[in-house]
PDB file of N, CA and C in Angstrom:
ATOM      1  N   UNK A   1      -2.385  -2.328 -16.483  1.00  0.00           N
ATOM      2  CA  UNK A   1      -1.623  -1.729 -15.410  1.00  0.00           C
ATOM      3  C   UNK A   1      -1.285  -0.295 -15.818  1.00  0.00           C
ATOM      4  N   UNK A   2      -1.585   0.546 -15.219  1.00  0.00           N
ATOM      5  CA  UNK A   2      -1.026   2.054 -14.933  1.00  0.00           C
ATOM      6  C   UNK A   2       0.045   2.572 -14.324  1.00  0.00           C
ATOM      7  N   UNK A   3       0.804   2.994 -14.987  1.00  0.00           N
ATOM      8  CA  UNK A   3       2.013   3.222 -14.314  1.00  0.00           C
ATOM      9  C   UNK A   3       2.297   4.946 -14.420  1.00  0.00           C
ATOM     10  N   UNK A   4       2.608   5.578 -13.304  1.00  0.00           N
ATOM     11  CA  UNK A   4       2.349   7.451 -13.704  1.00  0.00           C
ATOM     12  C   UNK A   4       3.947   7.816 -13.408  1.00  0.00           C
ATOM     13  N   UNK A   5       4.675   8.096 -14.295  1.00  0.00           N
ATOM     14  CA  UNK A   5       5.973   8.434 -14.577  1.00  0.00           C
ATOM     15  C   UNK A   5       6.319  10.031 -14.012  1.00  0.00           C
ATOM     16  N   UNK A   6       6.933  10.224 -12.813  1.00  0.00           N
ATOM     17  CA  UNK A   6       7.097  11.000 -12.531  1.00  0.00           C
ATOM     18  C   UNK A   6       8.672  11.875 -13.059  1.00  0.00           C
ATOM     19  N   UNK A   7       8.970  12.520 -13.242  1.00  0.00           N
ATOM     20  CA  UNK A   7       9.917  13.349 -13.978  1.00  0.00           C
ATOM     21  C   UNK A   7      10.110  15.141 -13.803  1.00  0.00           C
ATOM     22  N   UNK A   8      10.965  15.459 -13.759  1.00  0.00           N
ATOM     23  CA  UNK A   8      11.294  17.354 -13.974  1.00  0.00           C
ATOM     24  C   UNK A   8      10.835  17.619 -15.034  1.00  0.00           C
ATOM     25  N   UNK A   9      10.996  16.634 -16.393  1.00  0.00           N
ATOM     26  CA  UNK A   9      10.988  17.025 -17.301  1.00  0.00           C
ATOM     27  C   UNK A   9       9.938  17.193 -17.787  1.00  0.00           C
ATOM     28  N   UNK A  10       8.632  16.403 -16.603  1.00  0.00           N
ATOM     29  CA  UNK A  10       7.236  16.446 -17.724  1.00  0.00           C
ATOM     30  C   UNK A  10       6.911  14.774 -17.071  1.00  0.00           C
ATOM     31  N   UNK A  11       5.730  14.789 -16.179  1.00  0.00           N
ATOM     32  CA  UNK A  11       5.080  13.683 -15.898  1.00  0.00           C
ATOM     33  C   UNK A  11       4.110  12.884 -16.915  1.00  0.00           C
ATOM     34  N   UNK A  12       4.215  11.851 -16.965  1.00  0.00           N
ATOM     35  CA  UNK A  12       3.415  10.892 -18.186  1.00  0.00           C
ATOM     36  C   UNK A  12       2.296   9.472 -17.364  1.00  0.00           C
ATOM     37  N   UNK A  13       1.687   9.334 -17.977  1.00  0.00           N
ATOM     38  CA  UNK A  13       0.992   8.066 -17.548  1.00  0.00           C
ATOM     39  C   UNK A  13       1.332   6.991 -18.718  1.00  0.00           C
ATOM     40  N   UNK A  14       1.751   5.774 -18.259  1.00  0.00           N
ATOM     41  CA  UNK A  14       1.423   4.785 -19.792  1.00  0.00           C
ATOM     42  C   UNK A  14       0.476   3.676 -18.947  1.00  0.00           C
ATOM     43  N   UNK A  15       0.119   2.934 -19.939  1.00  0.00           N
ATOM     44  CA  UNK A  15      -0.425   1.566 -19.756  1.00  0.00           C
ATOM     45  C   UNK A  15      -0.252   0.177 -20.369  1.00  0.00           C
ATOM     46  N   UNK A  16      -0.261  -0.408 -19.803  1.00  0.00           N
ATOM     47  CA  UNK A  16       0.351  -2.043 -20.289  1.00  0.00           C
ATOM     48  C   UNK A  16      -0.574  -3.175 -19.985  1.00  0.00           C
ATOM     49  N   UNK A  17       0.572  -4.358 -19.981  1.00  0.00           N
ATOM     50  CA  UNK A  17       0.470  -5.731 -18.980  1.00  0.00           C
ATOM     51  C   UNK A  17       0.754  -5.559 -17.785  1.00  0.00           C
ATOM     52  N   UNK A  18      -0.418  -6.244 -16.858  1.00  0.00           N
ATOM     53  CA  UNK A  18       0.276  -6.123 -15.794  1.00  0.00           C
ATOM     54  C   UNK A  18       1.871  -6.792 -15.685  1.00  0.00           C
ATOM     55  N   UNK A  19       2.826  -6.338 -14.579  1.00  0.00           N
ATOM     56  CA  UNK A  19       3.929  -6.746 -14.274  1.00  0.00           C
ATOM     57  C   UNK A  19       4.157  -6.480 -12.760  1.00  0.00           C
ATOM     58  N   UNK A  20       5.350  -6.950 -12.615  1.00  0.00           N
ATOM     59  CA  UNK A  20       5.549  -7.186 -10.670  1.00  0.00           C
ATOM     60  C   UNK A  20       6.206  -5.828 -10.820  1.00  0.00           C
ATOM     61  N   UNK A  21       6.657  -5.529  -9.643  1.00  0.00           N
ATOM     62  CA  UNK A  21       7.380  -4.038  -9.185  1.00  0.00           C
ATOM     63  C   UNK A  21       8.937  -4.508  -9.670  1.00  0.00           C
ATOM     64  N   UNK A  22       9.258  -5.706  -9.743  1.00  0.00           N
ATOM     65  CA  UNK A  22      10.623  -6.309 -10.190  1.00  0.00           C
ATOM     66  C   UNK A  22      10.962  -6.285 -11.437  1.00  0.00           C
ATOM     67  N   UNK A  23      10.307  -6.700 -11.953  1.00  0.00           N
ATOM     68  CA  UNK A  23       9.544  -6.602 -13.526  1.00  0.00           C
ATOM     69  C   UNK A  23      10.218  -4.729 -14.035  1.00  0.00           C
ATOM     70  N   UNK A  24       9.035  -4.660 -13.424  1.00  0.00           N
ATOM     71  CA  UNK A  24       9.294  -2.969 -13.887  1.00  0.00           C
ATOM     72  C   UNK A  24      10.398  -2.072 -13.556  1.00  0.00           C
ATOM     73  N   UNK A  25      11.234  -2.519 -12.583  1.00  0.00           N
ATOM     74  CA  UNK A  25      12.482  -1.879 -12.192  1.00  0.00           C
ATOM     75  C   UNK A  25      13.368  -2.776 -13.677  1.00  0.00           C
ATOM     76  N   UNK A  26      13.501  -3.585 -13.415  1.00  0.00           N
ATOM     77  CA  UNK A  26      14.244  -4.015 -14.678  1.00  0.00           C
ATOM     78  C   UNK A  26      14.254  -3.402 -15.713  1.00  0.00           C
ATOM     79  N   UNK A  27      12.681  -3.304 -16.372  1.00  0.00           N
ATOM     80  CA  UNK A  27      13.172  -2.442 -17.615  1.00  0.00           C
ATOM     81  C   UNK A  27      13.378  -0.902 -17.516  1.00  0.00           C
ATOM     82  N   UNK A  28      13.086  -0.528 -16.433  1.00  0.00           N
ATOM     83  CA  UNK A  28      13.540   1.197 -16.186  1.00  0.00           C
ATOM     84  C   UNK A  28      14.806   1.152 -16.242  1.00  0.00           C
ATOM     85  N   UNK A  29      15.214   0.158 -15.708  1.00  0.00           N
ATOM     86  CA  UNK A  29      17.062   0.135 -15.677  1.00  0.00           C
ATOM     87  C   UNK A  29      17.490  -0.319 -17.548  1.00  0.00           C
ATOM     88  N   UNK A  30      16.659  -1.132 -17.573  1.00  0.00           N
ATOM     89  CA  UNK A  30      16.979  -0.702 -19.012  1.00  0.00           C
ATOM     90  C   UNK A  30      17.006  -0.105 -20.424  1.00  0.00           C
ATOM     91  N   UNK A  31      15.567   0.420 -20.509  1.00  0.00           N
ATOM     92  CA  UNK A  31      15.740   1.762 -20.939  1.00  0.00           C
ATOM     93  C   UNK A  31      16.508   2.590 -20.844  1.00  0.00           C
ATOM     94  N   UNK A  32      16.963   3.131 -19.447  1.00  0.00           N
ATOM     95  CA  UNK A  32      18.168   4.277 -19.051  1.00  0.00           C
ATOM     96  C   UNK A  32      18.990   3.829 -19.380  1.00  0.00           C
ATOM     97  N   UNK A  33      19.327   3.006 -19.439  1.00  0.00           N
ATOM     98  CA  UNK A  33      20.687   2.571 -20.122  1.00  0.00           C
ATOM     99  C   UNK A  33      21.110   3.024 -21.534  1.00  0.00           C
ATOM    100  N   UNK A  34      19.901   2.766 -22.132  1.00  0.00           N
ATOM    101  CA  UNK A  34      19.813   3.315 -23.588  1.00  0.00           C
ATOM    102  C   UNK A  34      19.857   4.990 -24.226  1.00  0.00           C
ATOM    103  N   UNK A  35      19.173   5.710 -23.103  1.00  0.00           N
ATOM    104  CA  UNK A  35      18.482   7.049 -23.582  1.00  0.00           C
ATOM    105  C   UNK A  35      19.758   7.698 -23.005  1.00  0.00           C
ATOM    106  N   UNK A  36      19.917   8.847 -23.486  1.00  0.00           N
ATOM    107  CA  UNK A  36      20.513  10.096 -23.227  1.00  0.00           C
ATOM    108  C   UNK A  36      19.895  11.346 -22.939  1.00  0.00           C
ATOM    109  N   UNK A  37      18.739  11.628 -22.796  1.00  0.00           N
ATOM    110  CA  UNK A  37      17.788  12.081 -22.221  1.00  0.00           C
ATOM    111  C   UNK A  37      16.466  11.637 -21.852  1.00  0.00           C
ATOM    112  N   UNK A  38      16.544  12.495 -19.975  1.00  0.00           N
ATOM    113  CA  UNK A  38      15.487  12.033 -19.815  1.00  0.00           C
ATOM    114  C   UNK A  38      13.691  12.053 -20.320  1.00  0.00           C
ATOM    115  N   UNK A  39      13.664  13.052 -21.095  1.00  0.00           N
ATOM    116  CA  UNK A  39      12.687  13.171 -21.933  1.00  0.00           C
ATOM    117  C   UNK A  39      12.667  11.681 -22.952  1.00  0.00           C
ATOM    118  N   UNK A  40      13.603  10.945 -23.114  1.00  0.00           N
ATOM    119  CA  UNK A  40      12.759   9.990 -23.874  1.00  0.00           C
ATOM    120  C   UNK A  40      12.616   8.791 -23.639  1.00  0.00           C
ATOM    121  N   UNK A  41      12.559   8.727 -22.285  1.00  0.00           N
ATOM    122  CA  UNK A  41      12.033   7.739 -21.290  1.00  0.00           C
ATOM    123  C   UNK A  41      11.025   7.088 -21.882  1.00  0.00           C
ATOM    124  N   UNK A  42      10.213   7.235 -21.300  1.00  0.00           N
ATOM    125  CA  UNK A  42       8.435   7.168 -22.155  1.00  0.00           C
ATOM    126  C   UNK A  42       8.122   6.836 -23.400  1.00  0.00           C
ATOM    127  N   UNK A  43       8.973   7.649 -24.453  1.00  0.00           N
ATOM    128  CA  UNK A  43       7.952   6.974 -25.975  1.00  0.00           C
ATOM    129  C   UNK A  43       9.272   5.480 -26.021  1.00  0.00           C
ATOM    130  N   UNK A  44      10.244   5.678 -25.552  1.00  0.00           N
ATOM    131  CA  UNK A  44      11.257   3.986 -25.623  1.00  0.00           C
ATOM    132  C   UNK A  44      10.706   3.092 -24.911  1.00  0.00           C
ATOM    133  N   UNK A  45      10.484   2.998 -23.293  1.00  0.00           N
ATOM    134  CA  UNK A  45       9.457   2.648 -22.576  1.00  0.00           C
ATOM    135  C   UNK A  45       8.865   1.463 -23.596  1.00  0.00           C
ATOM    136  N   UNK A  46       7.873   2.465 -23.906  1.00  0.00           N
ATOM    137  CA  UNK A  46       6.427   1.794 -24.824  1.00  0.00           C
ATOM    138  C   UNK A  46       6.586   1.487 -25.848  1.00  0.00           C
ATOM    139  N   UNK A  47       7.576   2.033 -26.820  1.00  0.00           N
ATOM    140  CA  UNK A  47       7.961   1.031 -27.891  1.00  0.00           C
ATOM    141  C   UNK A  47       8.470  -0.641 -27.545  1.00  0.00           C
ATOM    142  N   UNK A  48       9.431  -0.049 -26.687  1.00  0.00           N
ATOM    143  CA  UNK A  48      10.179  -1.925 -26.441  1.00  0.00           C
ATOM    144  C   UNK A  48       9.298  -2.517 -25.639  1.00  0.00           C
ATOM    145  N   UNK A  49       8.283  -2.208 -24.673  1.00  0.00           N
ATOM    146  CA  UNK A  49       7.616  -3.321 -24.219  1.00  0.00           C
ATOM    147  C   UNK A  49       5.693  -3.426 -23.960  1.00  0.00           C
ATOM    148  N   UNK A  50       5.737  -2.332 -25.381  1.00  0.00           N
ATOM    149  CA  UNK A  50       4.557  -2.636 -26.062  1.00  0.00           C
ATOM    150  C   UNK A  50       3.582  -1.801 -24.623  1.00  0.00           C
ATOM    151  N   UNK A  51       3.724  -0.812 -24.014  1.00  0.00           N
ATOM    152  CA  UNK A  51       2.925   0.016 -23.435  1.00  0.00           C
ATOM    153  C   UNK A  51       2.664   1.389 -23.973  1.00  0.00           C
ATOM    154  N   UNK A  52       1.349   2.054 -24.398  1.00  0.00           N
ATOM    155  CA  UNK A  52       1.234   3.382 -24.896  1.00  0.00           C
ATOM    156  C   UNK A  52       0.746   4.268 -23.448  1.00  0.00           C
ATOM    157  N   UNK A  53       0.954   4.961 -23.859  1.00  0.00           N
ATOM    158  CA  UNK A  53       0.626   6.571 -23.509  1.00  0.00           C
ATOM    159  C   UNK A  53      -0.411   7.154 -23.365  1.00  0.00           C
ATOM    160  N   UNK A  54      -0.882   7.737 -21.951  1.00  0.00           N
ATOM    161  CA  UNK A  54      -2.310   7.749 -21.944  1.00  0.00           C
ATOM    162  C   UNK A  54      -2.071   9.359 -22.023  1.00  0.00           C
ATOM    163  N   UNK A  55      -3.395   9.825 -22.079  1.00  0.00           N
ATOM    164  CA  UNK A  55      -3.428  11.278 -21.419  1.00  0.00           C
ATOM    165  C   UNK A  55      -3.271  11.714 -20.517  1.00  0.00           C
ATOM    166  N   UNK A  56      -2.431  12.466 -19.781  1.00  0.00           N
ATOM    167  CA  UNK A  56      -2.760  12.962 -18.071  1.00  0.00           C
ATOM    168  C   UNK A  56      -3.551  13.518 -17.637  1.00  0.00           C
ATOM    169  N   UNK A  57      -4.736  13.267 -16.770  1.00  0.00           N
ATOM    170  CA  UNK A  57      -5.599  13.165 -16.594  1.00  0.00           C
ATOM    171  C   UNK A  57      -5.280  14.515 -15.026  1.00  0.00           C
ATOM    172  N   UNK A  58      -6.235  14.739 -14.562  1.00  0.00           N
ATOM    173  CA  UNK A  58      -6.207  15.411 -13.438  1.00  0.00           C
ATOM    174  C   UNK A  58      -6.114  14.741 -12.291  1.00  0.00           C
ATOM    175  N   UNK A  59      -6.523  13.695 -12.014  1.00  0.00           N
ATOM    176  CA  UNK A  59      -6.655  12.379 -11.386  1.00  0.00           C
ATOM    177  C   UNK A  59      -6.808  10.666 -12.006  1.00  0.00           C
ATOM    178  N   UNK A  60      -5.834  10.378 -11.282  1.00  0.00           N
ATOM    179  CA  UNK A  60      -5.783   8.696 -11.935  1.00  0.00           C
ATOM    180  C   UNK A  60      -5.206   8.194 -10.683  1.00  0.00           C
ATOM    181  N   UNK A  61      -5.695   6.263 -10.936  1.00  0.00           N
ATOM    182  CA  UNK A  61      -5.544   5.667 -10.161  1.00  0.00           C
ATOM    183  C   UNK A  61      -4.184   4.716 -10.759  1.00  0.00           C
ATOM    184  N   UNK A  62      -3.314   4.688 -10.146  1.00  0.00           N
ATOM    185  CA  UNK A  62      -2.105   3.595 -10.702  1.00  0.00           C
ATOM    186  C   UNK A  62      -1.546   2.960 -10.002  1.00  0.00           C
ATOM    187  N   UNK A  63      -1.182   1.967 -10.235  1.00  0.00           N
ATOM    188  CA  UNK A  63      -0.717   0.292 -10.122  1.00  0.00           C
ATOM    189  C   UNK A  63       0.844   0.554  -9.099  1.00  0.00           C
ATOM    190  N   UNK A  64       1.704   1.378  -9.975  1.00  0.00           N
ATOM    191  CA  UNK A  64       3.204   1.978  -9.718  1.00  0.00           C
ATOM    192  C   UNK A  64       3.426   3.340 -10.730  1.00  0.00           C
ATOM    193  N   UNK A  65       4.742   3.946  -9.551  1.00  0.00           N
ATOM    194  CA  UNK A  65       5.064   4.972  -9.562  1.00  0.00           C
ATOM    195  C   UNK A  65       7.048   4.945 -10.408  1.00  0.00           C
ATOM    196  N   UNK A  66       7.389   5.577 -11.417  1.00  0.00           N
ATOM    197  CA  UNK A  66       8.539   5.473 -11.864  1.00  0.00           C
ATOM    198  C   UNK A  66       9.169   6.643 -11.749  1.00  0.00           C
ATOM    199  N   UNK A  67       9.837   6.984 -10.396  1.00  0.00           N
ATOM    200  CA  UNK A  67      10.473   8.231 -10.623  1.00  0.00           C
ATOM    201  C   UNK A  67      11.557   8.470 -10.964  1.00  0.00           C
ATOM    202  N   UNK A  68      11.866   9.285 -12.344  1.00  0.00           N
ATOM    203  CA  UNK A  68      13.092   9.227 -13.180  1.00  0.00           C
ATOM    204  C   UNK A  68      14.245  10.531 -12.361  1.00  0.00           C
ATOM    205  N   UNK A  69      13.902  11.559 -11.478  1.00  0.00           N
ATOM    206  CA  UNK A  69      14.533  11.811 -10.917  1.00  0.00           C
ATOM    207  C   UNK A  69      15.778  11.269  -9.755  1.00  0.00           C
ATOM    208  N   UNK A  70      14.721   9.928  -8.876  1.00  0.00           N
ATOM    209  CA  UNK A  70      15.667   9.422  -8.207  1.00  0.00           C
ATOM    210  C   UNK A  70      16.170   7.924  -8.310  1.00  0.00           C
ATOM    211  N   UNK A  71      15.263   7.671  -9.768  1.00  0.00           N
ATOM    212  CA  UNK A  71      15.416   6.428 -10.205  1.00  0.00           C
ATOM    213  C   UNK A  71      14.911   5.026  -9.287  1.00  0.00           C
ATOM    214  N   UNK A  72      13.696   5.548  -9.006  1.00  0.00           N
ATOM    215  CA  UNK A  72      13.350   4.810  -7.856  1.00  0.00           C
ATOM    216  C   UNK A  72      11.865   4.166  -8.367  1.00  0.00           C
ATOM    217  N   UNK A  73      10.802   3.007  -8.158  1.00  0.00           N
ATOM    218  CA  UNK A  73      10.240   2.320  -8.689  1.00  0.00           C
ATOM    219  C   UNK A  73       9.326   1.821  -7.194  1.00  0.00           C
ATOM    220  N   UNK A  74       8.061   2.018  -7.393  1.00  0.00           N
ATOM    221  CA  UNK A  74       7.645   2.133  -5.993  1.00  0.00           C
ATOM    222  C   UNK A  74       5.852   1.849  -6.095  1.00  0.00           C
ATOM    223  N   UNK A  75       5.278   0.594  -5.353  1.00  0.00           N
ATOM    224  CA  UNK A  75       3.527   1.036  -5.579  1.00  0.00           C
ATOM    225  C   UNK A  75       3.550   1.981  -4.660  1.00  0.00           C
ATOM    226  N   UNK A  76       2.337   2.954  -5.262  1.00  0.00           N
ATOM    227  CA  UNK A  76       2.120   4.761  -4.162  1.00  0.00           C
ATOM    228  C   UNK A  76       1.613   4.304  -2.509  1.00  0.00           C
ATOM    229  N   UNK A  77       1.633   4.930  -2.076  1.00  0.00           N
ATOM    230  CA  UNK A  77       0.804   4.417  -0.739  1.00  0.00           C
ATOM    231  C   UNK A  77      -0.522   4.886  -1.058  1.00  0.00           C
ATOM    232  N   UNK A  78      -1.428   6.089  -1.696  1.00  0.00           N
ATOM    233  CA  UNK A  78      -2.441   6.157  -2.144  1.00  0.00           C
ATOM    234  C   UNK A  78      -2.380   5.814  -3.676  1.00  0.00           C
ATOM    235  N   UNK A  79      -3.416   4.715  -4.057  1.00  0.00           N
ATOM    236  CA  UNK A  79      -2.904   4.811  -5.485  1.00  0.00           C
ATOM    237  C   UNK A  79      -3.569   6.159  -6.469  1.00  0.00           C
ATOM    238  N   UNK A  80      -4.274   6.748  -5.914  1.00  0.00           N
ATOM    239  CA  UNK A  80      -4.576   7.974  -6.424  1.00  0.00           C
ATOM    240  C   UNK A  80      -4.119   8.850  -6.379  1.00  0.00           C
ATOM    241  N   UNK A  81      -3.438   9.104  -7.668  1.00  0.00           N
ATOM    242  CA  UNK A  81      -2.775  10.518  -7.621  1.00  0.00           C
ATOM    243  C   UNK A  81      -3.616  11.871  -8.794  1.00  0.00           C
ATOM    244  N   UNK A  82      -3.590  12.461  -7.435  1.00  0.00           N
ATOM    245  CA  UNK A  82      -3.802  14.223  -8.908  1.00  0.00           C
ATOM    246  C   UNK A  82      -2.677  14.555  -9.402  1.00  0.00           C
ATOM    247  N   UNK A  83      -2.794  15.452 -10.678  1.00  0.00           N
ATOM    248  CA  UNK A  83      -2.021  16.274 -11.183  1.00  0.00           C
ATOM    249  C   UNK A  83      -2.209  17.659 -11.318  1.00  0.00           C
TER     250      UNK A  83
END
């Protein structure tokens, strides 16, 4: 599963297990709970539930969308997104 982390601070792609959209709101909520900045979303992310870090690509296709601005957790309506 692909998930493309949207952010101010700097957009990321990781990859995992698949999981439900429920699934994945859960641990966004819990991560944030933890971090004090939003920059370290992502490498905590993938430590605690075993997803790494892809390259950002110019185009990718993903599963869900994690936007740390409005804290919102969403499949895209196109799953293709550019960067």
């Amino acid at each position: 599963m692909i998930v493309f982390i949207d952010s101010f601070f700097g957009d990321k792609l990781i990859y995992g297990k698949k999981i439900s959209e429920k699934e994945l709101r859960e641990k966004m909520k819990k991560v944030n709970s933890l971090i004090e900045k939003t920059e370290d979303f992502a490498p905590l992310f993938c430590r605690m539930f075993n997803f790494e870090e892809l390259p950002l690509p110019t185009d990718a296709e993903v599963d869900f969308v994690i936007d740390l601005d409005t804290y919102l957790v969403y499949a895209p309506k196109h799953r293709r997104i550019t960067n």
